[in-house]
Protein backbone atom coordinates (compact mmCIF):
# COMPACT_ATOMS: atom_id res chain seq x y z
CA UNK A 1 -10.70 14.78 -4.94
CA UNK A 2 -14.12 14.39 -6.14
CA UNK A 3 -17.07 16.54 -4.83
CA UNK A 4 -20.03 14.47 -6.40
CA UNK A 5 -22.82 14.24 -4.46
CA UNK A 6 -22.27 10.30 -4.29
CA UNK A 7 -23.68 10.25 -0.50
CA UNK A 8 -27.05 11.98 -1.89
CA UNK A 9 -26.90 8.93 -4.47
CA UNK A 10 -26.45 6.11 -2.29
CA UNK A 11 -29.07 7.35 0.02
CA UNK A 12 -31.78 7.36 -2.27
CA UNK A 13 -31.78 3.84 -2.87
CA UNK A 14 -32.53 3.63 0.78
CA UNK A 15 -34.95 5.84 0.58
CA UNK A 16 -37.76 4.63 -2.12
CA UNK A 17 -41.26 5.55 -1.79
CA UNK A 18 -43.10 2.80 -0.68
CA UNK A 19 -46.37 2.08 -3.56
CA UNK A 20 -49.19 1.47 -1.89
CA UNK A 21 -53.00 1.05 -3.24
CA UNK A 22 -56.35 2.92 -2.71
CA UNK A 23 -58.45 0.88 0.04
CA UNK A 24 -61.26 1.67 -1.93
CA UNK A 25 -60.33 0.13 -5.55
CA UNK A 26 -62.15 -2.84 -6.62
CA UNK A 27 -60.19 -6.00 -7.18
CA UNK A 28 -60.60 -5.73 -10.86
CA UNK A 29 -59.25 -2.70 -10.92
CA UNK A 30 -56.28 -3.33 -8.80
CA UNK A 31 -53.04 -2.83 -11.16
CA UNK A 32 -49.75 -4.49 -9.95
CA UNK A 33 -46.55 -2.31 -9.30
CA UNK A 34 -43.90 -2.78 -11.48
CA UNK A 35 -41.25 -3.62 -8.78
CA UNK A 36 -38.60 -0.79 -8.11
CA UNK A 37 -35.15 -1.57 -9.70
CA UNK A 38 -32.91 -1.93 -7.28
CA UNK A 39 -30.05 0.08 -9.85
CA UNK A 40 -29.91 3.82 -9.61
CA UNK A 41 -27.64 6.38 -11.59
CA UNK A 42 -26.91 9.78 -10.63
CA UNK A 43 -25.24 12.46 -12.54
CA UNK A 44 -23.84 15.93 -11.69
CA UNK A 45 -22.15 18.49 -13.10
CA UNK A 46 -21.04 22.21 -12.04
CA UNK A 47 -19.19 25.66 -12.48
CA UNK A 48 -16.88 26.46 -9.63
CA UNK A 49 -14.62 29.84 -9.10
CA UNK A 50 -11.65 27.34 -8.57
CA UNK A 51 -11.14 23.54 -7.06
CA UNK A 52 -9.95 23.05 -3.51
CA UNK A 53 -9.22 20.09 -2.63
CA UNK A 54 -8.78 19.23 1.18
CA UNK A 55 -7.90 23.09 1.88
CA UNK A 56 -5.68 23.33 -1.62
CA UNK A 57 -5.83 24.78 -4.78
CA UNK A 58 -5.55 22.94 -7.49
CA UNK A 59 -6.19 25.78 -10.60
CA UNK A 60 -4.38 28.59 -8.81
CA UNK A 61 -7.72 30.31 -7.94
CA UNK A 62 -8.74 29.74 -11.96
CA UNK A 63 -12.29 28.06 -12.88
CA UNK A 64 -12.76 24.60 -12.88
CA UNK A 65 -15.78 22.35 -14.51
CA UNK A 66 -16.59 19.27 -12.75
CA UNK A 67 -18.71 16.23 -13.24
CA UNK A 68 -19.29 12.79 -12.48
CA UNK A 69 -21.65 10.03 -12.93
CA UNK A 70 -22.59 7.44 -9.56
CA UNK A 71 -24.33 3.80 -9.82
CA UNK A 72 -25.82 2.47 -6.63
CA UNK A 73 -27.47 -1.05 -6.27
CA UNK A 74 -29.91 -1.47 -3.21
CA UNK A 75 -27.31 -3.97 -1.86
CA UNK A 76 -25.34 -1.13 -0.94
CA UNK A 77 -22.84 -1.04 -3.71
CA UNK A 78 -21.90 2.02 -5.73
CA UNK A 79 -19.16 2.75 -8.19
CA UNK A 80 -18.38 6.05 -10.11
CA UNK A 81 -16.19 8.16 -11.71
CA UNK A 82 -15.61 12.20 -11.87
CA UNK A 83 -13.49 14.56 -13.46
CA UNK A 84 -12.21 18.03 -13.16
CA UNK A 85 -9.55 20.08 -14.70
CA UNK A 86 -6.41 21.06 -12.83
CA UNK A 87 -2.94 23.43 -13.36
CA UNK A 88 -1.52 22.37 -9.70
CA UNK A 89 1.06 19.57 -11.65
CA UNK A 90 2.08 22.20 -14.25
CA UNK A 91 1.62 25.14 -12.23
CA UNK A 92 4.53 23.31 -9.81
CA UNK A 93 6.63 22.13 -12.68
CA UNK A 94 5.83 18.68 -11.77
CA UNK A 95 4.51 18.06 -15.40
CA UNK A 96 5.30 19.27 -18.51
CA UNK A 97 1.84 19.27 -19.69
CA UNK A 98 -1.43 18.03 -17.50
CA UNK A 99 -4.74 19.65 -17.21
CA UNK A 100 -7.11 16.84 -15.84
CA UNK A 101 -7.63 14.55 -12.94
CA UNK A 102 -9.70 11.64 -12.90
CA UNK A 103 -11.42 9.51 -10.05
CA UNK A 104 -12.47 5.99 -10.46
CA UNK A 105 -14.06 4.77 -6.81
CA UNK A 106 -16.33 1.98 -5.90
CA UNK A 107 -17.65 0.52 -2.64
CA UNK A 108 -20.29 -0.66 -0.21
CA UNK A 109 -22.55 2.18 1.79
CA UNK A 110 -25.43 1.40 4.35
CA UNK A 111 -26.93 1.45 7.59
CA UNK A 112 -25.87 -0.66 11.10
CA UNK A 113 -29.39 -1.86 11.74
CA UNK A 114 -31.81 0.82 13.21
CA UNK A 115 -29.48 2.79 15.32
CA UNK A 116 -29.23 5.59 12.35
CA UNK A 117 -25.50 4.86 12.02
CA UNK A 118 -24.63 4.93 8.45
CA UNK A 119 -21.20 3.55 7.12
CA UNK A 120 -19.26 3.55 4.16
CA UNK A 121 -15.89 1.96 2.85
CA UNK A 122 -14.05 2.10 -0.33
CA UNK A 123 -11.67 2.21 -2.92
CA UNK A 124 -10.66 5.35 -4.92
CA UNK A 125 -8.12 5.83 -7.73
CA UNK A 126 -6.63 9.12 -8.73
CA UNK A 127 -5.79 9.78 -11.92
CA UNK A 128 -3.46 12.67 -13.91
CA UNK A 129 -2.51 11.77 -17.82
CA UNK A 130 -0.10 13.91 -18.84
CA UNK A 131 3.57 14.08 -19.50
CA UNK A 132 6.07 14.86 -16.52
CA UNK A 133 9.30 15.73 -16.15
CA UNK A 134 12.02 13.16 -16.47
CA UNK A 135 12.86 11.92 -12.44
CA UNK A 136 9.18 13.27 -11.36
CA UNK A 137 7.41 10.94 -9.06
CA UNK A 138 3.64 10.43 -10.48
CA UNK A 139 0.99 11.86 -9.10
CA UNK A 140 -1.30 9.36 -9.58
CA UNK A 141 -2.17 7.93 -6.23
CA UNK A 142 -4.63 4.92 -5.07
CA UNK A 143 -6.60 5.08 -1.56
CA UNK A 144 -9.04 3.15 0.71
CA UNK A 145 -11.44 5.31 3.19
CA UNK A 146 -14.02 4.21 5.51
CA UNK A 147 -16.69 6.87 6.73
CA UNK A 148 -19.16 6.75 9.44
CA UNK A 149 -21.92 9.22 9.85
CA UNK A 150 -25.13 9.76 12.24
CA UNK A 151 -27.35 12.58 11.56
CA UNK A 152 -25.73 15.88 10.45
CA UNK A 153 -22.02 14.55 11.71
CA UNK A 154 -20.30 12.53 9.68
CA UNK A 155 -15.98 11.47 10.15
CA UNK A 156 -13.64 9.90 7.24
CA UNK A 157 -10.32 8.36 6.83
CA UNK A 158 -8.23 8.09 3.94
CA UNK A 159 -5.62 5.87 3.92
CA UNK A 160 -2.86 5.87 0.95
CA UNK A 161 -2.12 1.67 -0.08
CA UNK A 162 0.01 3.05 -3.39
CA UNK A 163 4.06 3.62 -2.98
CA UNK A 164 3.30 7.48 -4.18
CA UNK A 165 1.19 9.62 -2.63
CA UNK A 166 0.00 12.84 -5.18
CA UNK A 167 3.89 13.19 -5.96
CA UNK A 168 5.23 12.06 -3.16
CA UNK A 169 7.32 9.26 -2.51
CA UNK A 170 7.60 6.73 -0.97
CA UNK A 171 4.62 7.59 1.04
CA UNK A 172 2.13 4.34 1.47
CA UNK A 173 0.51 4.76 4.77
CA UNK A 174 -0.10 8.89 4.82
CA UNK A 175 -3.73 9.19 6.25
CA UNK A 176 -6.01 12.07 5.77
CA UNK A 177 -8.76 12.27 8.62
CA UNK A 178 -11.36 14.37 8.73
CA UNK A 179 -14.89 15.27 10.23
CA UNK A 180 -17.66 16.94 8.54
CA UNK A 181 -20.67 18.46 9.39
CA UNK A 182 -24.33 19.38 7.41
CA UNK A 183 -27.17 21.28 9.26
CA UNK A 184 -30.30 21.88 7.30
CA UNK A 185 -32.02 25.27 8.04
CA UNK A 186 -34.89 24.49 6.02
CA UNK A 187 -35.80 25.86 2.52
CA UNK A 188 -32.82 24.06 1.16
CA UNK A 189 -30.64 25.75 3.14
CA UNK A 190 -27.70 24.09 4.77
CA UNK A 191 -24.78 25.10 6.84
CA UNK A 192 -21.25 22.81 6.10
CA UNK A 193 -18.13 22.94 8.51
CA UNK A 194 -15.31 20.54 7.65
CA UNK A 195 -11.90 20.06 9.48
CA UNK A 196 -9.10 17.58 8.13
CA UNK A 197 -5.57 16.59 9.40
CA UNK A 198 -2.93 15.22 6.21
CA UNK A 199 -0.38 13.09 7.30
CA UNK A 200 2.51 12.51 4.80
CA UNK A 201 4.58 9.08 5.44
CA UNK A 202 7.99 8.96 4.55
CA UNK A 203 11.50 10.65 4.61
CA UNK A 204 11.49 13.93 4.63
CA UNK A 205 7.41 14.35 3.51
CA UNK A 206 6.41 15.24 6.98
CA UNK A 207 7.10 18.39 7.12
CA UNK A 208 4.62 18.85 4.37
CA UNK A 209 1.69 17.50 7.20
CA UNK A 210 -0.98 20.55 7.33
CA UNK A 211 -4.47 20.75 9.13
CA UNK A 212 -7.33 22.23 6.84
CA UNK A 213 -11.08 24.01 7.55
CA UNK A 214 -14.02 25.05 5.71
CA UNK A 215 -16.82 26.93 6.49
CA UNK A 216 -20.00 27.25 3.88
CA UNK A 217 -22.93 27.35 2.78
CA UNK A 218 -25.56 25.84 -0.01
CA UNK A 219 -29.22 26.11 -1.40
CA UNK A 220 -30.72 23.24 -3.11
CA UNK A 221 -33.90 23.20 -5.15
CA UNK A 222 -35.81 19.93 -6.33
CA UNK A 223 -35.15 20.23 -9.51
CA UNK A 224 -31.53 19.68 -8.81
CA UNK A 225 -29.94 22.63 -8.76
CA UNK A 226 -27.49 23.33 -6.02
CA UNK A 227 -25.43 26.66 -5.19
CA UNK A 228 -23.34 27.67 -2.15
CA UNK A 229 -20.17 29.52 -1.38
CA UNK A 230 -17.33 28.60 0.70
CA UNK A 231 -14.27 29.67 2.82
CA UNK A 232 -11.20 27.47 3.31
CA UNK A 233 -7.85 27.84 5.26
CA UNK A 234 -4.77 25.59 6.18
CA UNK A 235 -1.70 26.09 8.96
CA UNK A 236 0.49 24.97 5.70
CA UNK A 237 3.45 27.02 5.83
CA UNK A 238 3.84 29.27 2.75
CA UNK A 239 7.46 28.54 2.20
CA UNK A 240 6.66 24.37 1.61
CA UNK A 241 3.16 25.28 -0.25
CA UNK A 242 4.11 28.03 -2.84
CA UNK A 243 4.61 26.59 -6.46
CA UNK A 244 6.96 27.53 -9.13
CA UNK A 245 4.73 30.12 -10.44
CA UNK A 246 5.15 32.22 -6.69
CA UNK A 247 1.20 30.79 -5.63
CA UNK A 248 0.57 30.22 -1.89
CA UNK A 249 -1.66 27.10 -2.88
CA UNK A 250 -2.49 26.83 1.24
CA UNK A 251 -3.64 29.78 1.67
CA UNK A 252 -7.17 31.26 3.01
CA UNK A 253 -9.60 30.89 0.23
CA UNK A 254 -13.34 31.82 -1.17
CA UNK A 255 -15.06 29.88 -3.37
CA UNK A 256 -18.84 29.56 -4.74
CA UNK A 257 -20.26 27.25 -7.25
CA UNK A 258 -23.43 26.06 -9.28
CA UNK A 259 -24.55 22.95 -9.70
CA UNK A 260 -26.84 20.73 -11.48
CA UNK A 261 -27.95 17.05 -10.63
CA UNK A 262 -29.89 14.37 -12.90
């Protein structure tokens, strides 16, 4: 459920500035380049008006904080981890107490040769301490995702390898597939669409399947600060998506958010 800019991270170490040296320097003169480490961290951290997560809210339209730190080796390997706080577990009275959710994800990102087509495949671990309710299913839930991207497009699917599946169970195999798109307007501008199918495995569970959409868009400056607003929306009927408390967790949403990258 993370929204790290992990892509952004795994890019750059594609993307060093070449060193070069002045034609005109005498030999003498001339000092070697430390060589570029091939290692690279990233870290990011920001304020949004709530968390949605794949067309869902997950603080009942509350605040969340959010941050996450991203290694990348010029192989193509990356692993991370993010966190953000929740109420969606006790909000349902699927927990008696549980406020956070943690991602631990690692994997291999590049490029097939020169045609421009990037790829990326994965492992990613959700995780919710807290204390449940006696007979609850846990909500923790393990997935591998492959990605492929080319230019501004870019299309994902996750694939659930655990027995649960964010409280459900029995549900090893439920997918979530999705296609995403970035156009830069200049100035830092950008324009994001998303739309994303979830597909629940197991008895009874698919009638909890919902499409999702998002519309948006952010400003980033070079000093890595990032801003943007967004609007979300799911088909998920309100009747199998309204928690204990009376929230319609699928329904249409706004949301805007700052954040800062190191």
């Amino acid at each position: 459920m993370r929204n790290s800019l992990l892509s952004l991270a795994v890019l750059s170490v594609f993307t060093l500035p070449a060193i070069s040296h002045a034609d005109e320097a005498a030999p003498e003169a001339t000092v070697a380049a430390a060589p570029a480490s091939p290692h690279a961290f990233a870290y990011n951290v920001g304020l949004y008006s709530q968390y949605i997560f794949r067309g869902l809210t997950q603080t009942r339209e509350d605040p969340a904080i959010q941050g996450g730190v991203d290694y990348t080796h010029a192989s193509g390997f990356y692993a991370g981890a993010w966190a953000s706080n929740i109420s969606w577990l006790t909000d349902g009275d699927y927990y008696k107490s549980s406020s956070l959710e943690l991602d631990l994800y690692g994997g291999y990102a590049n490029t097939i040769g020169e045609t421009g087509i990037g790829y990326n495949v994965g492992l990613l671990q959700y995780i919710y301490p807290g204390r449940k309710f006696s007979g609850t299913k846990k909500a923790e839930t393990t997935e591998i995702y492959g990605s492929l991207s080319y230019g501004w497009l870019s299309g994902k699917v996750s694939a659930v390898v655990s027995d649960g599946a964010f409280g459900f169970d029995n549900a090893d195999g439920s997918t979530y597939t999705e296609l995403n798109l970035a156009v830069p307007f200049g100035s830092g501008f950008s324009g994001v669409a998303h739309v994303g199918y979830q597909d629940f495995t197991g008895k009874g569970n698919s009638q909890f399947d919902y499409a999702d959409w998002k519309l948006g868009v952010t400003k980033s400056w070079e000093s890595g600060i990032n801003i943007g607003a967004y609007y979300t929306d799911t088909d998920g009927k309100k009747s199998d998506f309204t928690d204990a408390s009376g929230q319609n967790i699928a329904k249409e949403q706004f949301t805007v958010f700052v954040q800062k990258t190191f």
